[in-house]
Protein backbone atom coordinates (compact mmCIF):
# COMPACT_ATOMS: atom_id res chain seq x y z
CA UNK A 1 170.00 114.47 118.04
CA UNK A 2 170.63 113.51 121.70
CA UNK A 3 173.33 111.37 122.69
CA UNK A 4 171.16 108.44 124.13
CA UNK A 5 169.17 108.92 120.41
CA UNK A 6 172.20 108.20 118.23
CA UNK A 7 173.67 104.98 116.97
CA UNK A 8 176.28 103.37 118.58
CA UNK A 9 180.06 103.57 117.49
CA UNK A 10 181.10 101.24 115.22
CA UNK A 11 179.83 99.74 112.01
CA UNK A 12 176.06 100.91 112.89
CA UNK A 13 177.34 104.56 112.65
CA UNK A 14 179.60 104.35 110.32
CA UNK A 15 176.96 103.45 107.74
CA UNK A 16 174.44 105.87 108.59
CA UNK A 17 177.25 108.55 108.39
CA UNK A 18 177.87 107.00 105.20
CA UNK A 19 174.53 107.54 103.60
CA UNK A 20 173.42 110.62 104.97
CA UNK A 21 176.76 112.48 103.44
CA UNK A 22 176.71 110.61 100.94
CA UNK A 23 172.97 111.56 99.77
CA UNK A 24 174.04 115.29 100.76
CA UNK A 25 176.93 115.44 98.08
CA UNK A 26 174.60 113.41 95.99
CA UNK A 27 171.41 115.93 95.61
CA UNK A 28 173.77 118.60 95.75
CA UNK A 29 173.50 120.43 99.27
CA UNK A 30 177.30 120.32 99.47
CA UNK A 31 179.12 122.41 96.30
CA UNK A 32 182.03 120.93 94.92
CA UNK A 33 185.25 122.48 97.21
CA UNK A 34 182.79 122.86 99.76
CA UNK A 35 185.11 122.03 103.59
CA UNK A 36 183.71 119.16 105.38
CA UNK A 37 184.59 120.06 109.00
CA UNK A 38 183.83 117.11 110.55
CA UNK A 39 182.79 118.61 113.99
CA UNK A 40 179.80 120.42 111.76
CA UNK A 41 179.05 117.09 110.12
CA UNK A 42 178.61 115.33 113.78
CA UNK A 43 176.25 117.34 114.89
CA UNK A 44 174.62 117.74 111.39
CA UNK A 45 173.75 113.81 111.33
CA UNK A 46 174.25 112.87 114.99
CA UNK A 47 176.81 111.05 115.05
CA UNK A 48 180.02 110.88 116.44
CA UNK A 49 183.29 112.46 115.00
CA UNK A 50 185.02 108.91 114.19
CA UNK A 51 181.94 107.82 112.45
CA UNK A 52 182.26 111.02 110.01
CA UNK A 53 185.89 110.29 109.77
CA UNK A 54 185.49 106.84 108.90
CA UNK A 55 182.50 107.88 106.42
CA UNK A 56 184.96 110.25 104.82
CA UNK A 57 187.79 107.86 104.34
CA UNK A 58 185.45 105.56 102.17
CA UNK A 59 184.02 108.79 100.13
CA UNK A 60 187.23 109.78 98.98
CA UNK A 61 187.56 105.64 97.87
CA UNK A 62 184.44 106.38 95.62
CA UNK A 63 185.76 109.50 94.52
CA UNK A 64 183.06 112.00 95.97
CA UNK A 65 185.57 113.60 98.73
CA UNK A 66 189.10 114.46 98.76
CA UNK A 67 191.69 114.98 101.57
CA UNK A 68 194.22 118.10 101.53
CA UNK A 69 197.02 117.68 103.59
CA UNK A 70 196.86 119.92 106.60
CA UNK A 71 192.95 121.49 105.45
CA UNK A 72 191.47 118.34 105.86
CA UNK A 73 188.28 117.43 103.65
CA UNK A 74 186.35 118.63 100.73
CA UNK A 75 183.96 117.76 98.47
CA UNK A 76 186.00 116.47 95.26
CA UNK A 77 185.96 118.74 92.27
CA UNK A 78 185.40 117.13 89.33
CA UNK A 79 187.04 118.29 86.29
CA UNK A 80 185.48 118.21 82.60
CA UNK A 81 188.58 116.22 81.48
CA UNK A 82 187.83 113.40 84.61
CA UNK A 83 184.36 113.97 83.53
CA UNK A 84 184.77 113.01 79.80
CA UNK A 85 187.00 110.33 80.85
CA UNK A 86 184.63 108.77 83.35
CA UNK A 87 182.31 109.23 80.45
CA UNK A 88 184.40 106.67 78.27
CA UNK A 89 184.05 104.31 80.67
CA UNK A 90 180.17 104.48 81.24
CA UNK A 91 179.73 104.16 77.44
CA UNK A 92 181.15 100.64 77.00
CA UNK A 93 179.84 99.30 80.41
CA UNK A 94 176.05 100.79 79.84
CA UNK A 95 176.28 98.97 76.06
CA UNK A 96 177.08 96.17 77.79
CA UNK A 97 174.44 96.55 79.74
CA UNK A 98 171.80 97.69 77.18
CA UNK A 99 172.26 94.84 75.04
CA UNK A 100 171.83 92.26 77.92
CA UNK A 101 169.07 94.05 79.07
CA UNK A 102 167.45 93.64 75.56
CA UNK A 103 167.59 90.17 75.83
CA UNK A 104 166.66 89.66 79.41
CA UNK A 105 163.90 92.11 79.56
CA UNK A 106 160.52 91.03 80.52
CA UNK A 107 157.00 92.38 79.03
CA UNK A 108 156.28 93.87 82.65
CA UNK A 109 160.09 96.26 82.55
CA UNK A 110 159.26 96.99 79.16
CA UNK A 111 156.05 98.71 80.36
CA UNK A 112 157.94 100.84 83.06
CA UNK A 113 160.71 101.55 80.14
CA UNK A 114 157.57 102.68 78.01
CA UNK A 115 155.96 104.70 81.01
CA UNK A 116 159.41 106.55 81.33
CA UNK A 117 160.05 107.30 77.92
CA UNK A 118 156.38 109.33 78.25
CA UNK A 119 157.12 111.41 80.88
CA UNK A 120 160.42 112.08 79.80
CA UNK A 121 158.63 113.77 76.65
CA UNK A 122 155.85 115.32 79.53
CA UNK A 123 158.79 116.93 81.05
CA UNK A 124 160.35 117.97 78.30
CA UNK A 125 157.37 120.08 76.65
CA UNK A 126 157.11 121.02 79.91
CA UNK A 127 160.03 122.71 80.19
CA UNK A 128 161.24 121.06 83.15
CA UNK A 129 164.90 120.46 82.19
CA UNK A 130 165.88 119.04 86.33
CA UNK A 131 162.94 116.71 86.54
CA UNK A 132 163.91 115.47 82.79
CA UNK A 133 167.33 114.84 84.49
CA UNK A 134 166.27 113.20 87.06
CA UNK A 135 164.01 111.03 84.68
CA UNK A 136 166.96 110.48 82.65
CA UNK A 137 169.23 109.10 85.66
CA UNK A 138 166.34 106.62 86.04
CA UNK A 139 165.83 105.37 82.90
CA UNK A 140 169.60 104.21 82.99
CA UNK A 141 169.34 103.19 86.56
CA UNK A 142 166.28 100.45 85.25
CA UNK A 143 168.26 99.91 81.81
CA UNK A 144 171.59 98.63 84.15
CA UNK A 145 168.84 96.48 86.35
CA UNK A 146 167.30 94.81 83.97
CA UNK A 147 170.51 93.61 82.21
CA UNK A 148 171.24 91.66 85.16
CA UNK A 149 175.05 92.43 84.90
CA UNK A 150 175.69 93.04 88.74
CA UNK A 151 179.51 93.68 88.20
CA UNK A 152 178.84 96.71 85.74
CA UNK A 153 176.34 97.55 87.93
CA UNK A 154 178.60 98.23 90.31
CA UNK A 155 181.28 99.95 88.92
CA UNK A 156 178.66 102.19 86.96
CA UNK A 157 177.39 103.16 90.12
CA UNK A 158 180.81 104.41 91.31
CA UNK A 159 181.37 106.35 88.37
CA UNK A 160 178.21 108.05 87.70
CA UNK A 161 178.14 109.28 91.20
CA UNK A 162 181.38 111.44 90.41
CA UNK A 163 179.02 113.49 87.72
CA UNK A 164 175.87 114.68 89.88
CA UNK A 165 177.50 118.24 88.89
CA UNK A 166 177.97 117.85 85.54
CA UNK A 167 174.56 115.84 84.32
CA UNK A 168 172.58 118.86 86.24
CA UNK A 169 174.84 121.61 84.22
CA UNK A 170 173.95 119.88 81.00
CA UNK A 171 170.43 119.11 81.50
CA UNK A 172 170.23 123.21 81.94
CA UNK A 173 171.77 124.09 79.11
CA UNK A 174 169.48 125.13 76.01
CA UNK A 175 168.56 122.41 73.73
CA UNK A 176 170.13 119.51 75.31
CA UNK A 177 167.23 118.08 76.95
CA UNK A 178 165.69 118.05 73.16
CA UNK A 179 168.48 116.19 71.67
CA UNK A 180 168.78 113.96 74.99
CA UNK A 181 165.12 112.89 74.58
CA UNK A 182 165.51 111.67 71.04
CA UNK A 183 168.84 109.24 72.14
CA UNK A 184 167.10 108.36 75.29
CA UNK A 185 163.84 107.31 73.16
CA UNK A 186 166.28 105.68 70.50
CA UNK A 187 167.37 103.24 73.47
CA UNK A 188 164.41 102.76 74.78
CA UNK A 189 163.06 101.41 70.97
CA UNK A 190 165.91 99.23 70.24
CA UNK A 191 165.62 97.24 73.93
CA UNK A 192 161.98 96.93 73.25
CA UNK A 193 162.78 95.31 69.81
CA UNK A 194 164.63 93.07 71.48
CA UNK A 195 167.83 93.67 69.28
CA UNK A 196 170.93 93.97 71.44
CA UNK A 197 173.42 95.37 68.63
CA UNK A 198 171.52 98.13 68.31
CA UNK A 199 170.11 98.91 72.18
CA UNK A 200 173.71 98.87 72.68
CA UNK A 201 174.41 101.47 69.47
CA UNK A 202 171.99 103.34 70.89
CA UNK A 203 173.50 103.63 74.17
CA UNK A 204 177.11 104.61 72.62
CA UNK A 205 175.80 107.13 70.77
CA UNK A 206 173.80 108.62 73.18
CA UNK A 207 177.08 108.90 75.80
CA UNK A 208 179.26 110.19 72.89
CA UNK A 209 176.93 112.83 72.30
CA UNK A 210 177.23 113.58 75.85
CA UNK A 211 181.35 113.85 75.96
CA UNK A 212 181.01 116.23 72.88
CA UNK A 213 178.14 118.25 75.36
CA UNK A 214 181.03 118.02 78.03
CA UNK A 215 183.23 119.36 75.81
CA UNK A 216 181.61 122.16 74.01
């Protein structure tokens, strides 16, 4: 991008930085351990060097990039321990979540919930195992909306961001997206029955079948 094309310095650059790497490490065009030479990433996004800097220094607060003294930056590696553990977290926050969204929910989001749960079964006779994941994400990303609870919101954005790597490994792996359909389906049912108890139930055991995935 030319010079006269690109933002100016400050807080106008610093966010588009921001997103752009952050979208990159998000849909997986930067491997975890993968150096982020911040010269490259300049002229990758046109920006300047201080607005890559800056963009890196909040990544690494989210937990997507991580600083090694004297090598400079790379994407963060994620372990399966962190991941389980992040995991944990995500279970009690998205019941929370679940069961306010099965009392909040209107007739017009339980439509899109029913429209989702449909082509998550489409994609899974299909045998598309990514575009299941990435129907999966979504289905939690409305769930978390429609309970209205902005602070879990919030914090379950931060975390599931961290496991972009692992959610794609497991939605390849044989079976899962089989077993992953009937939990996701099982939430779906109980918010749509308007019983919070068990649209939260449903969420646990969903995300504890997923730490034993992690674990296996």
């Amino acid at each position: 991008m030319p010079n006269q094309a690109r933002p100016g310095t400050g807080e106008q650059a610093r966010q588009l930085a921001l997103g752009q790497l952050r979208e990159a490490i998000l849909r997986g065009e930067m491997a975890p351990a993968q150096r982020l030479v911040e010269n490259e990433l300049a002229e990758r996004f046109g920006v300047t060097r201080a607005s890559i800097r800056a963009a890196l220094i909040e990544l690494e607060s989210q937990g997507l990039v991580e600083r090694i003294r004297n090598r400079g930056s790379r994407v963060r590696v994620v372990t399966v321990e962190e991941a389980v553990a992040i995991t944990e977290c995500r279970l009690v926050l998205e019941g929370l979540c679940a069961a306010k969204a099965a009392v909040a929910v209107t007739d017009e989001q339980l439509a899109e919930l029913t429209e989702l749960g449909t082509v998550m079964r489409k994609a899974v006779a299909g045998g598309e195992p990514l575009a299941y994941s990435e129907l999966n994400h979504e289905l939690h990303v409305r769930i978390r909306e429609f309970s209205g609870q902005r602070t879990a919101v919030a914090l379950l954005e931060r975390l599931n961001a961290q496991l972009v790597r692992h959610r794609f490994q497991l939605a390849l792996r044989p079976g899962r997206p089989q077993q992953s359909l009937n939990e996701h389906l099982a939430m779906i049912d109980a918010i749509e029955a308007r019983d919070p108890q068990a649209a939260e139930a449903a969420v646990r055991a969903h995300l504890s079948s997923v730490i034993e995935a992690l674990r296996d």
